[in-house]
N, C-alpha and C. Protein backbone atom coordinates (compact mmCIF):
# COMPACT_ATOMS: atom_id res chain seq x y z
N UNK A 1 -7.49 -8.19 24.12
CA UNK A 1 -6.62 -7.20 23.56
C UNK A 1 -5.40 -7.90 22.98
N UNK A 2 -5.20 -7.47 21.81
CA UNK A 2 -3.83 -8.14 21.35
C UNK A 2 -2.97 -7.86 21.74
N UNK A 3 -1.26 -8.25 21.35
CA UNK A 3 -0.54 -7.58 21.98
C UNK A 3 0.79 -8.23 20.97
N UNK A 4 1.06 -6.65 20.32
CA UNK A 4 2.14 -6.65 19.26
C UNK A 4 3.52 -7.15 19.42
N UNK A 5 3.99 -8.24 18.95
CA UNK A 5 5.48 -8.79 18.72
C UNK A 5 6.19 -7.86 18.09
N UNK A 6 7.39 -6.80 18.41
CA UNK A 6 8.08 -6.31 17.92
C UNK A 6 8.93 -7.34 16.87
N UNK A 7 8.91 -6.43 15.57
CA UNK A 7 10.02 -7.07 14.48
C UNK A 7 11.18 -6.39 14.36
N UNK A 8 11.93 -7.09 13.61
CA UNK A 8 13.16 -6.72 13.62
C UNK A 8 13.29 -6.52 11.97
N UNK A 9 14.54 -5.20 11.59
CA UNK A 9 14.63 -5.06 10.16
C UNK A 9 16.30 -5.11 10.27
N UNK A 10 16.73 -6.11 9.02
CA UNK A 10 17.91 -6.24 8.75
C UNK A 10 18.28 -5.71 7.32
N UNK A 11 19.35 -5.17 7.33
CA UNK A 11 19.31 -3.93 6.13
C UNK A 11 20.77 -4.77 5.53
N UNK A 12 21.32 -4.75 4.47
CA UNK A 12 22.70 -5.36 3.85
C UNK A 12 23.01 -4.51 3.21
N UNK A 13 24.37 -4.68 2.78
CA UNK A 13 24.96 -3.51 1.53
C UNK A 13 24.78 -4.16 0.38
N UNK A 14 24.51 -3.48 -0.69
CA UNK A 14 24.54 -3.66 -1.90
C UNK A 14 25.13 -2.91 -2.87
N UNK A 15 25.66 -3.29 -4.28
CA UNK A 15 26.78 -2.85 -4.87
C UNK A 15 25.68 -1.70 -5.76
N UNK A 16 26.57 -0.33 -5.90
CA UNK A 16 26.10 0.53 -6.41
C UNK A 16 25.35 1.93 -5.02
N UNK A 17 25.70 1.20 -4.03
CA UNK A 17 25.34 2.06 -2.65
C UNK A 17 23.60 1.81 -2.58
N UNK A 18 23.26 0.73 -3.20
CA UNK A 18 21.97 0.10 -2.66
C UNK A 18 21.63 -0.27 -1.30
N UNK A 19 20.66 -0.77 -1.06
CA UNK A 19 20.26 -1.19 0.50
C UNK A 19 19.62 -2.01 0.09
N UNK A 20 19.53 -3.76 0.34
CA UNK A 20 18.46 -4.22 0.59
C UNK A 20 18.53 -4.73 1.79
N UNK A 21 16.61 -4.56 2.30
CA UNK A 21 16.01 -4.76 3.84
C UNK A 21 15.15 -6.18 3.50
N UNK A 22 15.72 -7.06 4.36
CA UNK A 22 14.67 -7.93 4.90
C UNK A 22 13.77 -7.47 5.87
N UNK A 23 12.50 -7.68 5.72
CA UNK A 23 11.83 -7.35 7.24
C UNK A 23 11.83 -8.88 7.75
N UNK A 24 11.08 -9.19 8.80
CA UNK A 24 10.83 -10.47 9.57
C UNK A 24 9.35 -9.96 9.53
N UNK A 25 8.63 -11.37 9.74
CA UNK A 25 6.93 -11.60 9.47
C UNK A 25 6.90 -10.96 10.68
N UNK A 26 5.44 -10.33 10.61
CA UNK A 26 5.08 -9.52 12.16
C UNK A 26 4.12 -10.87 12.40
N UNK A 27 4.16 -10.85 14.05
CA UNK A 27 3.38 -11.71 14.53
C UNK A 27 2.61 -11.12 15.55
N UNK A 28 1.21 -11.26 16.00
CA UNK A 28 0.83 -10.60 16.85
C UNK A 28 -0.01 -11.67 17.55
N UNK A 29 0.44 -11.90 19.44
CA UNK A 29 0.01 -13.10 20.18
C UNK A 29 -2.32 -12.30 20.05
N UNK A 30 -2.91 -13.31 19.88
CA UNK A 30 -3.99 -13.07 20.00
C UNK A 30 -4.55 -13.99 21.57
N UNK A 31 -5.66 -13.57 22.19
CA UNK A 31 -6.49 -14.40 22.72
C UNK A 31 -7.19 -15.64 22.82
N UNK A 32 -6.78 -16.20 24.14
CA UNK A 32 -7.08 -17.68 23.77
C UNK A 32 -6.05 -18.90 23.14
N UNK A 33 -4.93 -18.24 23.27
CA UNK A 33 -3.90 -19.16 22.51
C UNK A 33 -3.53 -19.51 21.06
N UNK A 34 -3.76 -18.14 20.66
CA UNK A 34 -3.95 -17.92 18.90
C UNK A 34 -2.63 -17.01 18.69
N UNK A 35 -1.82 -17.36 17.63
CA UNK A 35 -0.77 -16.32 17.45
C UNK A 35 -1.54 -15.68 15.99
N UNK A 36 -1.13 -14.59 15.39
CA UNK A 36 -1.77 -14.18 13.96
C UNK A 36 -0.54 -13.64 13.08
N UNK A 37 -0.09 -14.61 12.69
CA UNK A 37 1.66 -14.00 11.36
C UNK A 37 0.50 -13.54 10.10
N UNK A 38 1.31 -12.32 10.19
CA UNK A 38 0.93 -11.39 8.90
C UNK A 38 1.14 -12.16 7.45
N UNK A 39 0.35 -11.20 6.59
CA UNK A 39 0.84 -11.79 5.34
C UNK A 39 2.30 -11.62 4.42
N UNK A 40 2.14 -12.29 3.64
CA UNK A 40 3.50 -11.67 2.41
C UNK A 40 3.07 -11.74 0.74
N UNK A 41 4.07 -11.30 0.81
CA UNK A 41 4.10 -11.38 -1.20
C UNK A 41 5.89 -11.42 -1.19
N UNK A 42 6.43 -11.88 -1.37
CA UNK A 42 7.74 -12.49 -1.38
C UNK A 42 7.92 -13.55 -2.71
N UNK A 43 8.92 -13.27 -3.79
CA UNK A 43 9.51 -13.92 -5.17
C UNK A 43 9.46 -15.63 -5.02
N UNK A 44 9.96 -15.43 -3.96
CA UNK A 44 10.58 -17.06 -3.37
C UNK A 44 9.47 -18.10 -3.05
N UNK A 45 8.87 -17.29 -1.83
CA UNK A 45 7.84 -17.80 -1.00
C UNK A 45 6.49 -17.90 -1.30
N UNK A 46 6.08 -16.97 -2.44
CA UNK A 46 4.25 -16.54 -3.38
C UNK A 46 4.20 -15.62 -2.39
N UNK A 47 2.79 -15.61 -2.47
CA UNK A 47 1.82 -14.75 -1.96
C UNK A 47 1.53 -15.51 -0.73
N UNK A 48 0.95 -15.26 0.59
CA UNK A 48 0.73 -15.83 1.57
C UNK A 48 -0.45 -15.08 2.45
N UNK A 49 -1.85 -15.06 2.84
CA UNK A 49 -2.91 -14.19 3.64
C UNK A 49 -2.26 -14.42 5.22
N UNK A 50 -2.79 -13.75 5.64
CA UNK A 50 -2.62 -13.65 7.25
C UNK A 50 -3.19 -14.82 7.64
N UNK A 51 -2.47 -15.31 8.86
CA UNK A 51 -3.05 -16.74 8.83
C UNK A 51 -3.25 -16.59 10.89
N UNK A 52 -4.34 -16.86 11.15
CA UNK A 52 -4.17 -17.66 13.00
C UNK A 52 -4.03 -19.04 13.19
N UNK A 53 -3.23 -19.22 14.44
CA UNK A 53 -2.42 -20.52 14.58
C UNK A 53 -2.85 -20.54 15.85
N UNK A 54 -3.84 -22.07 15.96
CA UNK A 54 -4.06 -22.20 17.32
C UNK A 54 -3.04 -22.75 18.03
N UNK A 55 -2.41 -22.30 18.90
CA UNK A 55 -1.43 -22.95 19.85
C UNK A 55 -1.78 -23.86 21.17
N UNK A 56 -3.13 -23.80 21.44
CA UNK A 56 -3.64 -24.60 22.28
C UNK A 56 -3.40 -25.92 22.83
N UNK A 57 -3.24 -26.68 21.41
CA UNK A 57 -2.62 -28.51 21.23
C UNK A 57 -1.16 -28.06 21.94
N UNK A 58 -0.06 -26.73 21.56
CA UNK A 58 1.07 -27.30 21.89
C UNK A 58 1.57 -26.30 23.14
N UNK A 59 0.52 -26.41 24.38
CA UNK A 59 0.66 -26.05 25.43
C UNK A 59 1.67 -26.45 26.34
N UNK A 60 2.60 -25.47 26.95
CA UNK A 60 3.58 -26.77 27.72
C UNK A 60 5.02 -27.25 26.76
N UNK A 61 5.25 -26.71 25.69
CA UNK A 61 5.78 -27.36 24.75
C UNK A 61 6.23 -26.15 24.18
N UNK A 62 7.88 -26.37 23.34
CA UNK A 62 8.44 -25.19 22.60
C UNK A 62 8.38 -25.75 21.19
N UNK A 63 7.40 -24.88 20.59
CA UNK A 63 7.14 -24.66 19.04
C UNK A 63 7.41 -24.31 17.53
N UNK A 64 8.03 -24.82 16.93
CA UNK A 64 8.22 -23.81 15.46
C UNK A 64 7.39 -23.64 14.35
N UNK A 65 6.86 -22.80 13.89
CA UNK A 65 6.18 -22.86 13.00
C UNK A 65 6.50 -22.29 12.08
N UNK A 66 6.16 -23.31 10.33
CA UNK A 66 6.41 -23.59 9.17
C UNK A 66 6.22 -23.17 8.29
N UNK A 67 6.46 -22.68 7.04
CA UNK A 67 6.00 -22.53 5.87
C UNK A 67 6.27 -23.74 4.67
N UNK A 68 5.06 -24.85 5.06
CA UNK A 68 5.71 -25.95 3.81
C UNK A 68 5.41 -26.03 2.66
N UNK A 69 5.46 -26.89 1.82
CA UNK A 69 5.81 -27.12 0.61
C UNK A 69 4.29 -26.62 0.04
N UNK A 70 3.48 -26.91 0.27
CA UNK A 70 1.96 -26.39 0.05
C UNK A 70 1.32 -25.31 0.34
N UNK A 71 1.98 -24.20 0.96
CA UNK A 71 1.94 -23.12 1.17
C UNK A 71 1.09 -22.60 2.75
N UNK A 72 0.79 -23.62 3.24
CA UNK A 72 0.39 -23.88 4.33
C UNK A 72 1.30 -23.71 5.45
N UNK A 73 0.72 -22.63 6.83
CA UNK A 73 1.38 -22.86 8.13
C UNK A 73 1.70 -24.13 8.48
N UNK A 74 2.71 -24.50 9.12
CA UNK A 74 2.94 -26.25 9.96
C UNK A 74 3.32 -26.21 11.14
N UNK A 75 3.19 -26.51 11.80
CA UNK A 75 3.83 -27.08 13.36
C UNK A 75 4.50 -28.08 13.42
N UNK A 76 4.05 -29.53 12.28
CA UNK A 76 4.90 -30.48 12.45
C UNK A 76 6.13 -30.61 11.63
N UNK A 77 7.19 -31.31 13.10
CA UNK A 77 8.22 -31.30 12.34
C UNK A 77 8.54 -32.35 11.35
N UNK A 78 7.53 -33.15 11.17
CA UNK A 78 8.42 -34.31 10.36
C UNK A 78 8.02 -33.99 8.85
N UNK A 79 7.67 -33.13 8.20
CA UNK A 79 6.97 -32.94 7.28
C UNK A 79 8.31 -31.88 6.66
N UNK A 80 8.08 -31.97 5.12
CA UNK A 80 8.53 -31.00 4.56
C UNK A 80 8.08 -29.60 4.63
N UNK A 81 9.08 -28.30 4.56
CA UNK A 81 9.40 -26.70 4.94
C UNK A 81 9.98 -26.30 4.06
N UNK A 82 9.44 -25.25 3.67
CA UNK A 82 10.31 -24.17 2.36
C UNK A 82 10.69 -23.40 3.98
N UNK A 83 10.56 -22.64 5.16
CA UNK A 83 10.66 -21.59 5.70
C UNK A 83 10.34 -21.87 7.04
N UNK A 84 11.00 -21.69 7.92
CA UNK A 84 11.00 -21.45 8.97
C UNK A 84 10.23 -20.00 9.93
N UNK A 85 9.15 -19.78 9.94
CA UNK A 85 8.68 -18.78 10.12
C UNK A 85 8.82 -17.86 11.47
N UNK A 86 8.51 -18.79 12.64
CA UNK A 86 8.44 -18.47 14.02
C UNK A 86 8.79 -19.31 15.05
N UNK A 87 8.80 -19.16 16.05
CA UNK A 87 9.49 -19.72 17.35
C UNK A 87 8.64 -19.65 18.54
N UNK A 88 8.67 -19.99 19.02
CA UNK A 88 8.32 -20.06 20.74
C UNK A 88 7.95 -20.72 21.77
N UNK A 89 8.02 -20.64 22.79
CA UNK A 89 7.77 -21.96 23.95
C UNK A 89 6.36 -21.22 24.39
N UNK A 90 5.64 -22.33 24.01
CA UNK A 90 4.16 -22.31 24.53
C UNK A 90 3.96 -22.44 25.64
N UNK A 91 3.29 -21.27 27.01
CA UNK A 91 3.27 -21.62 28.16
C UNK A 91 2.29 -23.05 28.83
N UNK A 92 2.52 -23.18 29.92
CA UNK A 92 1.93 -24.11 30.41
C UNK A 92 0.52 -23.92 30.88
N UNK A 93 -0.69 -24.35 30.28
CA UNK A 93 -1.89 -24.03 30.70
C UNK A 93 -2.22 -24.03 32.57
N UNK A 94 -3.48 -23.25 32.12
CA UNK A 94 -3.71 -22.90 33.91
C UNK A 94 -5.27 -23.53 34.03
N UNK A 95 -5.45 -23.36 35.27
CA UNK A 95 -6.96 -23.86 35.62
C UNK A 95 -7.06 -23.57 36.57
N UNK A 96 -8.76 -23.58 36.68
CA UNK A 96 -9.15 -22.73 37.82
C UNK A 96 -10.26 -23.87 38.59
N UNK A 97 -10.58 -24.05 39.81
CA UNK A 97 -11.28 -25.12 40.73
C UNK A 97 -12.75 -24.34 40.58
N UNK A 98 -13.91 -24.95 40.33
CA UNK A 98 -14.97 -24.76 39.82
C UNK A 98 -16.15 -25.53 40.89
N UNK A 99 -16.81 -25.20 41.43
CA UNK A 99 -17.63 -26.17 42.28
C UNK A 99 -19.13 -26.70 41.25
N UNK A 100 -19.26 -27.54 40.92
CA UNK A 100 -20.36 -27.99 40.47
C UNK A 100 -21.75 -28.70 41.75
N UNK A 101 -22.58 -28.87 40.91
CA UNK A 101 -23.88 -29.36 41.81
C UNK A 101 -24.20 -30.66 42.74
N UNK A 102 -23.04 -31.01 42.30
CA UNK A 102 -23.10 -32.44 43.12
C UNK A 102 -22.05 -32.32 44.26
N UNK A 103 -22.75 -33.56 44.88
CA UNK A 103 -21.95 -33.56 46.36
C UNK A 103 -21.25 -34.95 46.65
N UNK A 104 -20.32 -35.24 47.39
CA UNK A 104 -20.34 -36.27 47.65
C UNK A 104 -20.88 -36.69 48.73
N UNK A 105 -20.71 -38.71 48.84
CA UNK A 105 -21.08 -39.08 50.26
C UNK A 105 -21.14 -38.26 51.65
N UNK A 106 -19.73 -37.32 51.62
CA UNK A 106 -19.95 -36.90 53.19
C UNK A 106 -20.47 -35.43 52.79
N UNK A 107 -21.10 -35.11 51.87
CA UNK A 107 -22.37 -33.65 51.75
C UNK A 107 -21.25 -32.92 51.44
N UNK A 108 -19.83 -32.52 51.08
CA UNK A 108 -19.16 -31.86 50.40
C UNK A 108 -19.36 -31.40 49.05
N UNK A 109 -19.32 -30.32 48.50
CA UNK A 109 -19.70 -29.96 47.35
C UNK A 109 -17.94 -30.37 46.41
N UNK A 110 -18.28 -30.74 45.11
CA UNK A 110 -17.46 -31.92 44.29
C UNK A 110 -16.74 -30.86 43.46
N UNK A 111 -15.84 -30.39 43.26
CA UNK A 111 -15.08 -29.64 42.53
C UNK A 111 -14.57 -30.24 41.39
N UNK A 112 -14.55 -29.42 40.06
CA UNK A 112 -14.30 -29.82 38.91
C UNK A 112 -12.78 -28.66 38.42
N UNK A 113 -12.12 -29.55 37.65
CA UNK A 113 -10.77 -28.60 37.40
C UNK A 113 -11.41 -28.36 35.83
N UNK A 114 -11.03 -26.92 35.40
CA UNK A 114 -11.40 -26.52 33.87
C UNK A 114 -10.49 -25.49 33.64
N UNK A 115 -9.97 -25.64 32.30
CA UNK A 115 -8.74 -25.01 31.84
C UNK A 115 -9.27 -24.02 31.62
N UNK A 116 -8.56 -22.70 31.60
CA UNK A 116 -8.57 -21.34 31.32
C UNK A 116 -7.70 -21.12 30.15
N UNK A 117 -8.60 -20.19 29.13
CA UNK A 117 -7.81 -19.79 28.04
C UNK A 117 -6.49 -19.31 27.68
N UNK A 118 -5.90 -20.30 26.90
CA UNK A 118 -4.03 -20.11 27.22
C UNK A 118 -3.88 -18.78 26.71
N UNK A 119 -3.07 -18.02 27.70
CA UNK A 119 -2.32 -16.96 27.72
C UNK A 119 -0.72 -16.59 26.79
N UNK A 120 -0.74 -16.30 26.27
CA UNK A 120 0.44 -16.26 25.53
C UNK A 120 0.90 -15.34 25.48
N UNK A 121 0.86 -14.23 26.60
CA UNK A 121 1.71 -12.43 26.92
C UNK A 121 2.62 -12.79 27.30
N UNK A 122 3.20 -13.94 28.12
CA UNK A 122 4.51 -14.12 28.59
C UNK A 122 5.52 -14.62 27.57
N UNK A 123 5.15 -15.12 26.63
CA UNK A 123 5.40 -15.55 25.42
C UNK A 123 6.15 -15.13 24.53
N UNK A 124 7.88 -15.52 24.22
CA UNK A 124 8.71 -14.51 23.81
C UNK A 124 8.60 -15.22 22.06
N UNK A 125 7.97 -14.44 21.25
CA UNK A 125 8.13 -15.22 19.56
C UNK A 125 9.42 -14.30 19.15
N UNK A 126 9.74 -15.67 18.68
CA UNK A 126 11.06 -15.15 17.86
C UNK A 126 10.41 -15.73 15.65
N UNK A 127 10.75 -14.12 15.05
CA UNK A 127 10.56 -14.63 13.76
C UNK A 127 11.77 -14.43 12.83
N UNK A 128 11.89 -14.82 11.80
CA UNK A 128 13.46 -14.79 10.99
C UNK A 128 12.84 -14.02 9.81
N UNK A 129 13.90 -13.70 9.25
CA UNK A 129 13.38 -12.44 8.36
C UNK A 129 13.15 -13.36 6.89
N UNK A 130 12.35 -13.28 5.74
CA UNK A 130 11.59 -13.63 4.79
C UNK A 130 12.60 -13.71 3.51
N UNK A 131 12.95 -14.41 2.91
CA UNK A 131 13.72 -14.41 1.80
C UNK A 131 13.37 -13.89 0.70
N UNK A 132 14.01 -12.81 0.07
CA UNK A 132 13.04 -11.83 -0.79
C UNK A 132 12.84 -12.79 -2.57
């Protein structure tokens, strides 16, 4: 089940009693350690499809993710960014003790550790709003 990242809308004054609204990218944490940032169409930024971001690699670790020069999501920081997209500290993976078929010398059955699919509900994303 997914589970929706509230966005935030920032509204400015504009001359003539206009409004312009930035929204912020919606992000929604998926299963398995996948976040899913919506798409755009933004002047600045192009066109952009909905994209999933495995977060798996950066388990344990606080994350930003990119919009760089190629129009491509990024994680890494050493690389060139038009946009700063999202935020968050990736929780720390879990695992669960598994008994497999073998035994050892003293007839004990041999336990194997295997990671469980990272969870990312505790997971606070922070996104910045899109430059129109």
């Amino acid at each position: 089940m997914a589970i929706k990242v509230k966005t935030k809308i920032k509204a400015t004054k504009q001359p003539a009693g206009r409004l312009k609204v930035k929204t912020k990218i919606k992000a929604t944490k998926q299963p398995a350690g996948r976040l899913r940032l919506d798409g755009f169409d933004r002047r600045l930024l192009g066109k952009k499809a909905a994209a999933d971001i495995d977060l798996t690699p950066h388990a344990g670790r606080h994350v930003r993710i990119w919009l760089d020069v190629n129009g491509a999501y990024s994680t890494d920081p050493s690389s060139d960014h038009l946009w700063q997209m999202a935020e968050l500290t990736v929780p720390e993976p879990e695992y669960e003790e598994i008994d497999t078929e073998e035994r050892d010398p003293d007839g004990n059955i041999i336990k194997r550790r295997q990671a469980l699919p990272l969870d990312l509900s505790t997971a606070t994303v922070e996104t910045w709003p899109l430059p129109e």
